[in-house]
N, C-alpha and C. Protein backbone atom coordinates (compact mmCIF):
# COMPACT_ATOMS: atom_id res chain seq x y z
N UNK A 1 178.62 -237.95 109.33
CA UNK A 1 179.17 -236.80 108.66
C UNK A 1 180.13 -236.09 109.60
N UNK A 2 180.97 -235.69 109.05
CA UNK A 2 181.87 -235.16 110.20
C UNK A 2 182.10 -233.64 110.07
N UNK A 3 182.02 -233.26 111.40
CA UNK A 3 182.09 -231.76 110.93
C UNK A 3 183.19 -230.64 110.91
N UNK A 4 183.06 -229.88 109.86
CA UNK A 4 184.85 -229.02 109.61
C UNK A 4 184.66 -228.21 110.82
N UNK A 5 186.30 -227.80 110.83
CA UNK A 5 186.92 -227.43 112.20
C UNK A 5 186.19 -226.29 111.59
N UNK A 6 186.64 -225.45 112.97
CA UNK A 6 186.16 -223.71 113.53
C UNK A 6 186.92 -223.09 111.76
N UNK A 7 186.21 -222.22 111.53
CA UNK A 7 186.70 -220.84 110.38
C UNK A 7 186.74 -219.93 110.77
N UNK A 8 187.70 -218.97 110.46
CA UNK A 8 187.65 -217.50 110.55
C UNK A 8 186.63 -217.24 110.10
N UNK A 9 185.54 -215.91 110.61
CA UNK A 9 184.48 -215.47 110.55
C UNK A 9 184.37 -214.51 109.30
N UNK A 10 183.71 -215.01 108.31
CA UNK A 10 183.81 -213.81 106.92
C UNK A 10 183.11 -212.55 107.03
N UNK A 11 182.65 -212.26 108.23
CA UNK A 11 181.45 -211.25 108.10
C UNK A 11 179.90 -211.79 108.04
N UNK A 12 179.81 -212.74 106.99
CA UNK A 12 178.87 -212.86 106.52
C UNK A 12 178.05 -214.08 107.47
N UNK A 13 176.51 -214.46 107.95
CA UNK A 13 176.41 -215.37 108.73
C UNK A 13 176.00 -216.52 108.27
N UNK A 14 176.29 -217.46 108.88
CA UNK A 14 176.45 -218.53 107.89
C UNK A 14 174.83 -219.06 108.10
N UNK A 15 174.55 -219.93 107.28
CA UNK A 15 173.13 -220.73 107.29
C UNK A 15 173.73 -222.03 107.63
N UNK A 16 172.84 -222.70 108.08
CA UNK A 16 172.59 -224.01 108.71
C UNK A 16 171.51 -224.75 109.22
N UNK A 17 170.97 -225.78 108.04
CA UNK A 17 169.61 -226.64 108.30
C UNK A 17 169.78 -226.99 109.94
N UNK A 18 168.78 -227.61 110.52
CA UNK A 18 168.17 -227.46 111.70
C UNK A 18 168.97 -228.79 112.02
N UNK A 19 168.81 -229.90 111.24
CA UNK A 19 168.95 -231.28 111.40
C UNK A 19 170.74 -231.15 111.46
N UNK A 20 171.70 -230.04 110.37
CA UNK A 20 172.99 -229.93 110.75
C UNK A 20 173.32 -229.61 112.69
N UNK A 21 172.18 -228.54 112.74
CA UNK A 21 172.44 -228.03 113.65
C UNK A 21 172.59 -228.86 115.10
N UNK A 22 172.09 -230.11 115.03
CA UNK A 22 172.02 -231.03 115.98
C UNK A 22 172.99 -231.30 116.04
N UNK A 23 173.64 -232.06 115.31
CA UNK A 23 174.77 -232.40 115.51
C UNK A 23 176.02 -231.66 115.59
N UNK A 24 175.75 -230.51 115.18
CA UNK A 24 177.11 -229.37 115.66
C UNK A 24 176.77 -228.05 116.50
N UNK A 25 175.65 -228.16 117.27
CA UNK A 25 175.34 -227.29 118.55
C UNK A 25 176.69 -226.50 119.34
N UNK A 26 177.12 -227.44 119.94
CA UNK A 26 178.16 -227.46 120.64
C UNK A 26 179.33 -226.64 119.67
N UNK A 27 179.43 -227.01 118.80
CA UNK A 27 181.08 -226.02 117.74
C UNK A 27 180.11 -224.86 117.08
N UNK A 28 178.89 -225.17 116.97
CA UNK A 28 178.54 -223.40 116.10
C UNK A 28 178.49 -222.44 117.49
N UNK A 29 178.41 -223.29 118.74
CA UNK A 29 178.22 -221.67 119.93
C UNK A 29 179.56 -221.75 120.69
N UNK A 30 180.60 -222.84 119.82
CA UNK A 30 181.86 -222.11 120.50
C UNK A 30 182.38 -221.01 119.31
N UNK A 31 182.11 -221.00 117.66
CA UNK A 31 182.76 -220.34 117.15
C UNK A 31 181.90 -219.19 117.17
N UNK A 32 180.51 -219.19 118.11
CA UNK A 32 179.49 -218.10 118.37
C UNK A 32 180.37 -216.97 119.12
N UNK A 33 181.40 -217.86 120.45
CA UNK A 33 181.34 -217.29 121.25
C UNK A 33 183.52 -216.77 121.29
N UNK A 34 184.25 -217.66 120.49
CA UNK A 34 185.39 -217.34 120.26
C UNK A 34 185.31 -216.25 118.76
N UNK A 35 184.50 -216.68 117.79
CA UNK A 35 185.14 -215.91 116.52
C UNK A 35 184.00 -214.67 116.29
N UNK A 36 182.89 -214.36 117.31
CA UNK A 36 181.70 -213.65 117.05
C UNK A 36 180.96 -213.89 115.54
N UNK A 37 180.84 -215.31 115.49
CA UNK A 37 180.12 -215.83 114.66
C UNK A 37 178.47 -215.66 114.67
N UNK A 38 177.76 -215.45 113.58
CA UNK A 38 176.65 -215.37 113.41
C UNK A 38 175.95 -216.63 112.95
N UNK A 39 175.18 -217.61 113.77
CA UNK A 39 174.82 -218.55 112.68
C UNK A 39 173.35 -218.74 112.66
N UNK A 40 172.67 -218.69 111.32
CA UNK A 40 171.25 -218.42 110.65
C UNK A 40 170.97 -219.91 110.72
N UNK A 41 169.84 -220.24 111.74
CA UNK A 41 169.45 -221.68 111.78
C UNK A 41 167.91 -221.98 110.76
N UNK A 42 168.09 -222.83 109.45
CA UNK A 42 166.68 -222.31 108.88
C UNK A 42 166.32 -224.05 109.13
N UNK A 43 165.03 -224.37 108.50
CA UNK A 43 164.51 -225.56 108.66
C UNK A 43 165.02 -226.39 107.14
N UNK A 44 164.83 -227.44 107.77
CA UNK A 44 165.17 -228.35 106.46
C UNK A 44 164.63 -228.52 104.91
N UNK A 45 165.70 -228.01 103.86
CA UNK A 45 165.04 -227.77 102.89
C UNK A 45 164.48 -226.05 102.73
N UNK A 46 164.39 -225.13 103.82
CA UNK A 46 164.16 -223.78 103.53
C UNK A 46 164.72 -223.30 103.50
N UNK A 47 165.23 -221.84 103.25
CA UNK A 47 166.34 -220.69 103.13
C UNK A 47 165.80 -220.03 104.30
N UNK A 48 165.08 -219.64 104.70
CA UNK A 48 164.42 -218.66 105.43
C UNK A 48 164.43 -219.04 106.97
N UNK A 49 165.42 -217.95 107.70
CA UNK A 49 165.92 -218.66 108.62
C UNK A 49 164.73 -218.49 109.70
N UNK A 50 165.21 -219.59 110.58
CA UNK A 50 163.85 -219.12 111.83
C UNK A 50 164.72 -219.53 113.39
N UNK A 51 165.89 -219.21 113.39
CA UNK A 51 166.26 -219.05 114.77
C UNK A 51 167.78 -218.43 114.62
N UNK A 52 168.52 -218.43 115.38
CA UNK A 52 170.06 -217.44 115.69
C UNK A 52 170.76 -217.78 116.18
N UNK A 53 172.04 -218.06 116.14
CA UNK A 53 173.06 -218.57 117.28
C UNK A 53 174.21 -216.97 117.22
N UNK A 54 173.67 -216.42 118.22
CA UNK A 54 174.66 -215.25 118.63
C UNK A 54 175.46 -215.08 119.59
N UNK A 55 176.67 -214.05 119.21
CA UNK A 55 177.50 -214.28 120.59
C UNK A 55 177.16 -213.55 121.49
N UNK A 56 176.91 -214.22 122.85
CA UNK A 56 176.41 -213.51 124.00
C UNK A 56 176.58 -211.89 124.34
N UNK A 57 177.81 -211.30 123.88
CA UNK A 57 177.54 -209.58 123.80
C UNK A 57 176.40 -209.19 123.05
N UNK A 58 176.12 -209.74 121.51
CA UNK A 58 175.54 -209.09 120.70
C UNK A 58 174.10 -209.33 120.75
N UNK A 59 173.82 -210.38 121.95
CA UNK A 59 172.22 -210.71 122.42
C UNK A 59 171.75 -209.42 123.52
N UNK A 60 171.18 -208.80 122.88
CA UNK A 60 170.26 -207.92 124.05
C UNK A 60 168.69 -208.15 124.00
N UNK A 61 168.51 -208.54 125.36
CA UNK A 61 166.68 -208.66 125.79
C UNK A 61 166.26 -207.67 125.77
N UNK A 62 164.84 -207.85 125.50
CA UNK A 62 163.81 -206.62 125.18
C UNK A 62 163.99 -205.59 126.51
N UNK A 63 164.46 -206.16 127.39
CA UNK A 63 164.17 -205.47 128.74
C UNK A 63 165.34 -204.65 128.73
N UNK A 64 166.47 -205.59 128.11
CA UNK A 64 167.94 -204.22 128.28
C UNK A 64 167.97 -203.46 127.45
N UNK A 65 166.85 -203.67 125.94
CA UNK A 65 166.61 -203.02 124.80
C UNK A 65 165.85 -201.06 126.01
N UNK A 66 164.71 -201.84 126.02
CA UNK A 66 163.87 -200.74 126.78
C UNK A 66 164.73 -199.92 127.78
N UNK A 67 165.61 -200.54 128.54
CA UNK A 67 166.21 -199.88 129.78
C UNK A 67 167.43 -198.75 128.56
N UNK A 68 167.81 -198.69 128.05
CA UNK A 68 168.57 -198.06 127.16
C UNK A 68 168.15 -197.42 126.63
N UNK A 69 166.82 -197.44 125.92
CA UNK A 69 165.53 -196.21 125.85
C UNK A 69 165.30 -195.39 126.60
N UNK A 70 164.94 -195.99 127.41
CA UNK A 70 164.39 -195.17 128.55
C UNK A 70 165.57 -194.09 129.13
N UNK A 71 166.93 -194.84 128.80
CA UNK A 71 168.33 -194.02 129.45
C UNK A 71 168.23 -192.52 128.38
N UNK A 72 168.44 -193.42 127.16
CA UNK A 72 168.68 -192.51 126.03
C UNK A 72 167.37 -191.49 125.96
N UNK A 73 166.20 -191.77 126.38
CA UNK A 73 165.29 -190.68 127.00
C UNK A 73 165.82 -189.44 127.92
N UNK A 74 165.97 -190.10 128.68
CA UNK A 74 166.12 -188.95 130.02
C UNK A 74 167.36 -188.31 129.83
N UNK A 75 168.31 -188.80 129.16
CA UNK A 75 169.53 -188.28 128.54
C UNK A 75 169.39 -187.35 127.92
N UNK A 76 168.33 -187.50 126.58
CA UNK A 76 168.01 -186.26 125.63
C UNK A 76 167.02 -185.04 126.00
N UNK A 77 166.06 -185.52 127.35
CA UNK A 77 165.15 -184.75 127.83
C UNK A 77 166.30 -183.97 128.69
N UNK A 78 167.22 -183.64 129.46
CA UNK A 78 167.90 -183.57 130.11
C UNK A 78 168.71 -182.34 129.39
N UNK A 79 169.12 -183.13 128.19
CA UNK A 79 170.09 -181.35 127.32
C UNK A 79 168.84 -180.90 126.59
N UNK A 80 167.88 -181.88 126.24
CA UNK A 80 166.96 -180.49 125.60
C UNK A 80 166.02 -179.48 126.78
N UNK A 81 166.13 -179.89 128.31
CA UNK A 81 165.87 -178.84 129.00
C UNK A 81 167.01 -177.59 129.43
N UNK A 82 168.47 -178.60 129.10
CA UNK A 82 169.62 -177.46 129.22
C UNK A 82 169.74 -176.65 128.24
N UNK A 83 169.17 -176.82 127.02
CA UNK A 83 169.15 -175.77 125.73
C UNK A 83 167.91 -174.96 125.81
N UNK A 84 166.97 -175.55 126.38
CA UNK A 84 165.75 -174.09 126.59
C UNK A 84 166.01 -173.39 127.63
N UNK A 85 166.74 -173.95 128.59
CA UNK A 85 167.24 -172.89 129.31
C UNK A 85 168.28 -171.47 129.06
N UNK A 86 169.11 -172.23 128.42
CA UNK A 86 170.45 -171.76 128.00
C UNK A 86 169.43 -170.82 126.55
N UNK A 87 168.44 -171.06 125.91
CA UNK A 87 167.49 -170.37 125.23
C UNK A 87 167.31 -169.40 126.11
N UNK A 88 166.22 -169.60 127.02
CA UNK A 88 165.48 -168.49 127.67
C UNK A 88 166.76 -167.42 128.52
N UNK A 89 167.85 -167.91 129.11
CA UNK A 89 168.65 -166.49 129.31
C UNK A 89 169.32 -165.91 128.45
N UNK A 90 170.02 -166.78 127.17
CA UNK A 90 170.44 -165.57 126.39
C UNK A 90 169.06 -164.55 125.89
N UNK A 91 167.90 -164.84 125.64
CA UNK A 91 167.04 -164.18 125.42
C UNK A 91 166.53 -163.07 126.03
N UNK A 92 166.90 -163.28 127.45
CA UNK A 92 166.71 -162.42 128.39
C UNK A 92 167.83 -161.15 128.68
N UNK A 93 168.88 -161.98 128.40
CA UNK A 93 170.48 -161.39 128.29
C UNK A 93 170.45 -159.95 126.95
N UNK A 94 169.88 -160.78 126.16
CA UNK A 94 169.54 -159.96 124.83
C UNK A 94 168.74 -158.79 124.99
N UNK A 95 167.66 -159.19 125.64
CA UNK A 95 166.68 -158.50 125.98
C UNK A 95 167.27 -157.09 126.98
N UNK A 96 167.80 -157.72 128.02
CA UNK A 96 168.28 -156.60 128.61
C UNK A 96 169.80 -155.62 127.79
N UNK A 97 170.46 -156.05 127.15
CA UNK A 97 171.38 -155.49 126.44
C UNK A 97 170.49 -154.66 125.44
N UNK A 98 169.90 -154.69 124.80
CA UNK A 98 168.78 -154.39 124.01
C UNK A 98 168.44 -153.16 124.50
N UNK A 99 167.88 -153.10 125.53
CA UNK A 99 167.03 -151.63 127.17
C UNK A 99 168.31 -150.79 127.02
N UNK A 100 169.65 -151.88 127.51
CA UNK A 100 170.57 -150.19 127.50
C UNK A 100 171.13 -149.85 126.37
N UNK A 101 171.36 -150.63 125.40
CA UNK A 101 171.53 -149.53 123.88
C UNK A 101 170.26 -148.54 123.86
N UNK A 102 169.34 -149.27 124.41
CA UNK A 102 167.97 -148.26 123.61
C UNK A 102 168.34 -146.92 124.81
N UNK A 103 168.38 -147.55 125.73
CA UNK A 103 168.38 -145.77 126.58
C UNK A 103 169.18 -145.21 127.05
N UNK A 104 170.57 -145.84 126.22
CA UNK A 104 171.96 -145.07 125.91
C UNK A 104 172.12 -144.19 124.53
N UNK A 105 171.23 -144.79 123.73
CA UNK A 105 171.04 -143.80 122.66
C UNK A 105 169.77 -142.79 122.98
N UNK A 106 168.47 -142.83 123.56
CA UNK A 106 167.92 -142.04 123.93
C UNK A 106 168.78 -140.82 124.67
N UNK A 107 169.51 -141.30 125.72
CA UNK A 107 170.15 -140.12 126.03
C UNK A 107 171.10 -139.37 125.41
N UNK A 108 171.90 -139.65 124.31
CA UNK A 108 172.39 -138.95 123.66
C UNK A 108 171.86 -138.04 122.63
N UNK A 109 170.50 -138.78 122.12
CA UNK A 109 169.54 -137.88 120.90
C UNK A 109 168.97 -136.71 122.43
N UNK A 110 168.69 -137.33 123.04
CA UNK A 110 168.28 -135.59 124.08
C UNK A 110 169.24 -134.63 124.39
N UNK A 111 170.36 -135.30 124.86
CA UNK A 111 171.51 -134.14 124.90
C UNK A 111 171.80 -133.88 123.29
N UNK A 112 172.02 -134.27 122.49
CA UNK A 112 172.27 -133.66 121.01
C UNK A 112 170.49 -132.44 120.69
N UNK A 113 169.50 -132.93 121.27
CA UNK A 113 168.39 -131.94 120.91
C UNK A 113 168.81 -130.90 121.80
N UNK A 114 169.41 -130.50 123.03
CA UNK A 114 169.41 -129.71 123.88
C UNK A 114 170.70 -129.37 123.04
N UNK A 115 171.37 -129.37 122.40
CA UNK A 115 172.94 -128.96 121.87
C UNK A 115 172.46 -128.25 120.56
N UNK A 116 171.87 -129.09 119.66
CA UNK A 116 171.08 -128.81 118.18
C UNK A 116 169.81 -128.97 118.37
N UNK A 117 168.86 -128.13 118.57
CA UNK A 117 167.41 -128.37 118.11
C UNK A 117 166.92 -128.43 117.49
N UNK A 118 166.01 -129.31 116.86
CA UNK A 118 165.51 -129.59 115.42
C UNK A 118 165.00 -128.56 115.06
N UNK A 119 165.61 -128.50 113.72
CA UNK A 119 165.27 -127.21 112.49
C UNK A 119 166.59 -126.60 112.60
N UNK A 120 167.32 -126.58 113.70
CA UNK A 120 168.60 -125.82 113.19
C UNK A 120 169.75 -125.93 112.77
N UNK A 121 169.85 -127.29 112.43
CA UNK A 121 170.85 -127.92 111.37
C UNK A 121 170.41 -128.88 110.96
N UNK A 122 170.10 -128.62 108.88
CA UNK A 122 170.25 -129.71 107.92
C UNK A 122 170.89 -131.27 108.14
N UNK A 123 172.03 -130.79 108.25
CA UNK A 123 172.57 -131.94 108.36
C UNK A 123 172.07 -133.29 110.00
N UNK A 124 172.03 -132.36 110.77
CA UNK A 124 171.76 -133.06 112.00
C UNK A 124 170.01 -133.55 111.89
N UNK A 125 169.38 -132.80 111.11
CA UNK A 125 167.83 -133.31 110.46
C UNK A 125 167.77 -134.06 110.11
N UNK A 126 168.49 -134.50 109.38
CA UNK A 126 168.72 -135.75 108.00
C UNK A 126 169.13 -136.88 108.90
N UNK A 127 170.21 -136.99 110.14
CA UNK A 127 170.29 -137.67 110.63
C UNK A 127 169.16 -138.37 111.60
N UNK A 128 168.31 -137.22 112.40
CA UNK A 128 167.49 -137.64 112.74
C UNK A 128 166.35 -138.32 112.16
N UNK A 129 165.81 -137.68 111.34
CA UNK A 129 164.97 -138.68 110.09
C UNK A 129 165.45 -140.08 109.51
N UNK A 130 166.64 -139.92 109.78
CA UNK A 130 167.56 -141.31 109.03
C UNK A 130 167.19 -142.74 110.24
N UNK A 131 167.49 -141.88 111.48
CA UNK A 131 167.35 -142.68 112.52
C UNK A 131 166.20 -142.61 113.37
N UNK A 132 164.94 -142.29 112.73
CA UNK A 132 163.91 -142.08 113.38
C UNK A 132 163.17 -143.48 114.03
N UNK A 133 163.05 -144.73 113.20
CA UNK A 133 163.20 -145.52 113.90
C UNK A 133 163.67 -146.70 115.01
N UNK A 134 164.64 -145.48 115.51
CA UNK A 134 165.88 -145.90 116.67
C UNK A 134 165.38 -144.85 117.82
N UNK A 135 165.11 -143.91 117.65
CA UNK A 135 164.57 -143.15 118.72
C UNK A 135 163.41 -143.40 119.01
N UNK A 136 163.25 -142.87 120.88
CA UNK A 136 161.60 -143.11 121.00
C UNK A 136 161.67 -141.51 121.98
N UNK A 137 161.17 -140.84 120.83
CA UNK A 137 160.24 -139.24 120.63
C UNK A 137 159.06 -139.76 121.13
């Protein structure tokens, strides 16, 4: 039987009984390795493939599988400790911005009580009641 030259690669991977495969070893792992051919090696008479002819980029061992885990680990542990950080000071940042509104407005409701004392203007009452839970009386 003689076998057809190299094809452009359709995408799709081709199948090939076991017993073809003997005799065209050699041209399915050059068009493995020129056209990034995929070829599905099944047994004779089955559909269901049970081996691979891939092109050497697209073969990764369990071990370079894991080592890339393990990268992509320490990679993501790495910004998710730079985001709890970058958490905990704006929080702190907040926190302290927070102290001096609060006791930049404290000091103004005391100098406004020493200016207006409560009960002697309506209007400045109403405000205080309005903003009673902003002051700390």
């Amino acid at each position: 039987m003689a076998a057809p030259a190299l094809s452009h690669h359709s995408g799709q991977p081709r199948s090939v009984p076991l017993r073809e495969l003997r005799t065209r070893l050699t041209q399915l792992i050059a068009m493995a390795e020129l056209t990034d051919t995929v070829t599905l090696v099944t047994r004779d008479g089955d559909t269901r493939p049970v081996a691979a002819i891939v092109p050497a980029s697209a073969a990764r061992s369990a071990a370079q599988a894991r080592a890339d885990d393990e990268r992509l680990s320490t990679v993501t542990a790495g910004w998710a400790r730079r985001l709890e950080e970058s958490h905990r000071q704006g929080a702190r940042r907040h926190a302290a911005e927070l102290r001096a509104v609060t006791d930049a407005l404290a000091e103004v409701w005391a100098e406004l009580d020493r200016h207006v004392p409560p009960g002697t203007d309506p209007a400045v009452d109403r405000l205080r009641a309005a903003h009673a839970d902003l002051r700390r009386d």
